[in-house]
N, C-alpha and C. Protein backbone atom coordinates (compact mmCIF):
# COMPACT_ATOMS: atom_id res chain seq x y z
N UNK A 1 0.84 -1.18 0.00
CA UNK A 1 0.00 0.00 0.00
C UNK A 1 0.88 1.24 0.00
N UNK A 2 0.74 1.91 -1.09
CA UNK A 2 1.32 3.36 -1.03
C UNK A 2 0.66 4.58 -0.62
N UNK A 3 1.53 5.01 0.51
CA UNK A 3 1.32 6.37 1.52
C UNK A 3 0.51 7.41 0.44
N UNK A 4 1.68 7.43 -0.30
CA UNK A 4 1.51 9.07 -1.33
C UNK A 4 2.58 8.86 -2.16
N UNK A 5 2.06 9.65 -3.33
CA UNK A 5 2.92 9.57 -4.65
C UNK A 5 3.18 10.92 -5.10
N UNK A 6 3.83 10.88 -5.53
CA UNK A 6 4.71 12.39 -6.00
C UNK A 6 3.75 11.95 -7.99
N UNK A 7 3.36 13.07 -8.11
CA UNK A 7 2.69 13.09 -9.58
C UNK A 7 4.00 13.63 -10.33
N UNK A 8 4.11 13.07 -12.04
CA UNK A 8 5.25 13.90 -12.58
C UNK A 8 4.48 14.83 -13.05
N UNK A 9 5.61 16.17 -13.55
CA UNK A 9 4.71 17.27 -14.52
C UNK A 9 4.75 16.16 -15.75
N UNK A 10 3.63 16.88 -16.59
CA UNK A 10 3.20 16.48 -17.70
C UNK A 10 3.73 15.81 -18.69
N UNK A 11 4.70 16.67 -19.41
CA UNK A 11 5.81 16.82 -19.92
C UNK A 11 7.19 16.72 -19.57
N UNK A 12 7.41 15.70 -18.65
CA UNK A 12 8.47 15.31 -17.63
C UNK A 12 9.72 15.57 -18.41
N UNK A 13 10.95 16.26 -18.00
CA UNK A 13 12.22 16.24 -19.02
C UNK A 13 12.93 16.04 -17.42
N UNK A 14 14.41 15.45 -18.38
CA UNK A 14 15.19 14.96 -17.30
C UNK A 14 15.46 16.15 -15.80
N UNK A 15 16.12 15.62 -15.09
CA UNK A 15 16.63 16.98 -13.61
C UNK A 15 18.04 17.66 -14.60
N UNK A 16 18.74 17.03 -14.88
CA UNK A 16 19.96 17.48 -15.45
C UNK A 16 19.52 18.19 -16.54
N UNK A 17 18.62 18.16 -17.68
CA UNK A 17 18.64 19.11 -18.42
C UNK A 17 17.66 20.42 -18.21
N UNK A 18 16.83 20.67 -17.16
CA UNK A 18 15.92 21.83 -16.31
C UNK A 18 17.41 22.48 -16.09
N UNK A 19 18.16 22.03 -15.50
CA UNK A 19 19.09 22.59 -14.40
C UNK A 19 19.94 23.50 -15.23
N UNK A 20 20.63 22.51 -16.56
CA UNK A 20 21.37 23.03 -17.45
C UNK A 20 20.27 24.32 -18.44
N UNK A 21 19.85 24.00 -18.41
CA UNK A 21 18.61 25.22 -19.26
C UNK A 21 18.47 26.53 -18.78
N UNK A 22 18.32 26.35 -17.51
CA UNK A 22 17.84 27.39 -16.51
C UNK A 22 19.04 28.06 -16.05
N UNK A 23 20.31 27.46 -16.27
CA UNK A 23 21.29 28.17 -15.83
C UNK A 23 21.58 28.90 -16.70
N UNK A 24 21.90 28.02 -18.05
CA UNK A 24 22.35 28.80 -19.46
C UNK A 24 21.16 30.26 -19.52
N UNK A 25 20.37 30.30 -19.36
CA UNK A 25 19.10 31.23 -19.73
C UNK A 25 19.37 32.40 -18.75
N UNK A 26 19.54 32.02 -17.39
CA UNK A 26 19.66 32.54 -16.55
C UNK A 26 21.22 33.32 -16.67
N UNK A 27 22.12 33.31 -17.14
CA UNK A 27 23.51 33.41 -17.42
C UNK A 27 23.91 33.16 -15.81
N UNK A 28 23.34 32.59 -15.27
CA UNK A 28 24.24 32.04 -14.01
C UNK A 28 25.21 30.67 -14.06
N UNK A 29 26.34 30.96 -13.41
CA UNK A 29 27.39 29.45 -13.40
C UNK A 29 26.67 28.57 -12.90
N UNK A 30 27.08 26.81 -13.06
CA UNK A 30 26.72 26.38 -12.63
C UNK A 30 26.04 26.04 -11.52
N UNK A 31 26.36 26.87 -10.46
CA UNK A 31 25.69 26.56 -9.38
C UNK A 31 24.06 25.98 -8.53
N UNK A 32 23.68 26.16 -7.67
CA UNK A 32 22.52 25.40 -7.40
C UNK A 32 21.53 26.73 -7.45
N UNK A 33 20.78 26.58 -8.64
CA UNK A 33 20.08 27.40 -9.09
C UNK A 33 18.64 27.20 -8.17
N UNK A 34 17.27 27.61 -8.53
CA UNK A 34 15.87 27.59 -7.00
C UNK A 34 15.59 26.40 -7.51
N UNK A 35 15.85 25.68 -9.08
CA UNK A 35 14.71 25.28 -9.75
C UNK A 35 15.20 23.80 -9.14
N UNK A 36 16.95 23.55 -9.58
CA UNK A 36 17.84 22.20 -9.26
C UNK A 36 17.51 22.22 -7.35
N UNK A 37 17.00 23.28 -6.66
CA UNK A 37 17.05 23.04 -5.03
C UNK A 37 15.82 22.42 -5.34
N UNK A 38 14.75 22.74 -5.89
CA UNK A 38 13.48 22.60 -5.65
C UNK A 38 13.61 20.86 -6.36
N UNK A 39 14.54 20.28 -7.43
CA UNK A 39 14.53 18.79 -7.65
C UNK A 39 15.08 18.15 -6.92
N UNK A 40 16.26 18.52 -5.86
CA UNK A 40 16.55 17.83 -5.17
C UNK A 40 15.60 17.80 -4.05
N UNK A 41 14.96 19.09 -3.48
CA UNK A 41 14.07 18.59 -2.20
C UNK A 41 12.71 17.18 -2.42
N UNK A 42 12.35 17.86 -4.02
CA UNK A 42 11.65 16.33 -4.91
C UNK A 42 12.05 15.13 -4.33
N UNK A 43 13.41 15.12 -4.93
CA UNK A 43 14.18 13.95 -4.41
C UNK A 43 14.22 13.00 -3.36
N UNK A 44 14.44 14.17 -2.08
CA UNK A 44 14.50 13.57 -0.85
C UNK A 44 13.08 13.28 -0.32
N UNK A 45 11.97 14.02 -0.55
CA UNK A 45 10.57 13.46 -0.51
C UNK A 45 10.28 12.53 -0.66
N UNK A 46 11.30 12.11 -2.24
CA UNK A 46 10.46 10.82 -2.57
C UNK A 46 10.91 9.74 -2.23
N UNK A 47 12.64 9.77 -1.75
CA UNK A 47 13.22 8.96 -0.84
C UNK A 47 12.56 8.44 0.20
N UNK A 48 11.86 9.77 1.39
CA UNK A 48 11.33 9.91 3.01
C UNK A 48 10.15 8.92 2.21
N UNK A 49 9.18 9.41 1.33
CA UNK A 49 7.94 8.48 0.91
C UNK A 49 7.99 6.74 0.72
N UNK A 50 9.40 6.55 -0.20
CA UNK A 50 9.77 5.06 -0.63
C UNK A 50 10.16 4.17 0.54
N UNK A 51 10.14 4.80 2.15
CA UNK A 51 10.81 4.69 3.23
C UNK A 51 9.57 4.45 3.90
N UNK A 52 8.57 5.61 4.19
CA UNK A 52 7.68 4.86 4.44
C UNK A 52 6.90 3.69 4.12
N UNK A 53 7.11 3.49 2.55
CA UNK A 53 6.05 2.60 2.29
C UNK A 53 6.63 1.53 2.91
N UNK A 54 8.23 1.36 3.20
CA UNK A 54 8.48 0.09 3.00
C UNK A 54 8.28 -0.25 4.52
N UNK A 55 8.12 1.00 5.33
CA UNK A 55 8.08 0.32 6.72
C UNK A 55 6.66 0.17 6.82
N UNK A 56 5.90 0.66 5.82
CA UNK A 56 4.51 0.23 6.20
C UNK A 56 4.07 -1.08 5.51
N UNK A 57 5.18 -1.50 5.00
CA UNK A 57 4.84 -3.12 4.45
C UNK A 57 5.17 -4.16 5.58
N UNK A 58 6.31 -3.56 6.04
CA UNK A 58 7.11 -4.09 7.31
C UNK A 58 5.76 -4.96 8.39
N UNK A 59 5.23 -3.57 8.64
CA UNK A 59 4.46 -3.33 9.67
C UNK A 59 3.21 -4.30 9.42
N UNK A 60 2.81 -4.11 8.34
CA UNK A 60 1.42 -4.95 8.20
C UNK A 60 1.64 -5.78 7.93
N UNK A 61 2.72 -6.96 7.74
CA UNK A 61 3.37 -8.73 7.80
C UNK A 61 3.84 -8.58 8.52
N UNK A 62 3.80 -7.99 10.20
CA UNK A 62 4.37 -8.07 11.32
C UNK A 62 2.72 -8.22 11.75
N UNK A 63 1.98 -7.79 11.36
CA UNK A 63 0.72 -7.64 11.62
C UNK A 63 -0.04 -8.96 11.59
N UNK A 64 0.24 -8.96 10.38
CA UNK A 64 -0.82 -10.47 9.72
C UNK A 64 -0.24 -11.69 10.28
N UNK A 65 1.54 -11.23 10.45
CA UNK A 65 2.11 -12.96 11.38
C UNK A 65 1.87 -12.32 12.75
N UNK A 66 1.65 -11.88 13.55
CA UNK A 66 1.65 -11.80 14.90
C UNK A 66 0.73 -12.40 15.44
């Protein structure tokens, strides 16, 4: 059973090429631009989410054998 799902945008394009786009456009250096913070916090969401599910699988065959 899954907690919650992260929806993609529509038109999903890779993290690496948003990042590279937005910088070039932006004439900023590489650095961590709002858009690459805002894919990595994505990221770790969907890490914390894939974490729950698995302890909530854990939990409910701790359930059903107990």
């Amino acid at each position: 059973m899954r907690i919650a799902e992260i929806i993609p945008f529509p038109n999903s394009v890779s993290d690496t090429a948003i990042g590279a786009s937005v910088s070039q456009a932006a004439g900023e250096p590489s650095g961590a631009t709002e858009i690459e913070q805002m894919l990595q916090a994505r990221a770790r969401i969907r890490k914390v989410l894939d974490e729950l599910d698995r302890l909530n699988g854990e939990l409910s065959q701790l359930i059903v054998e107990g």
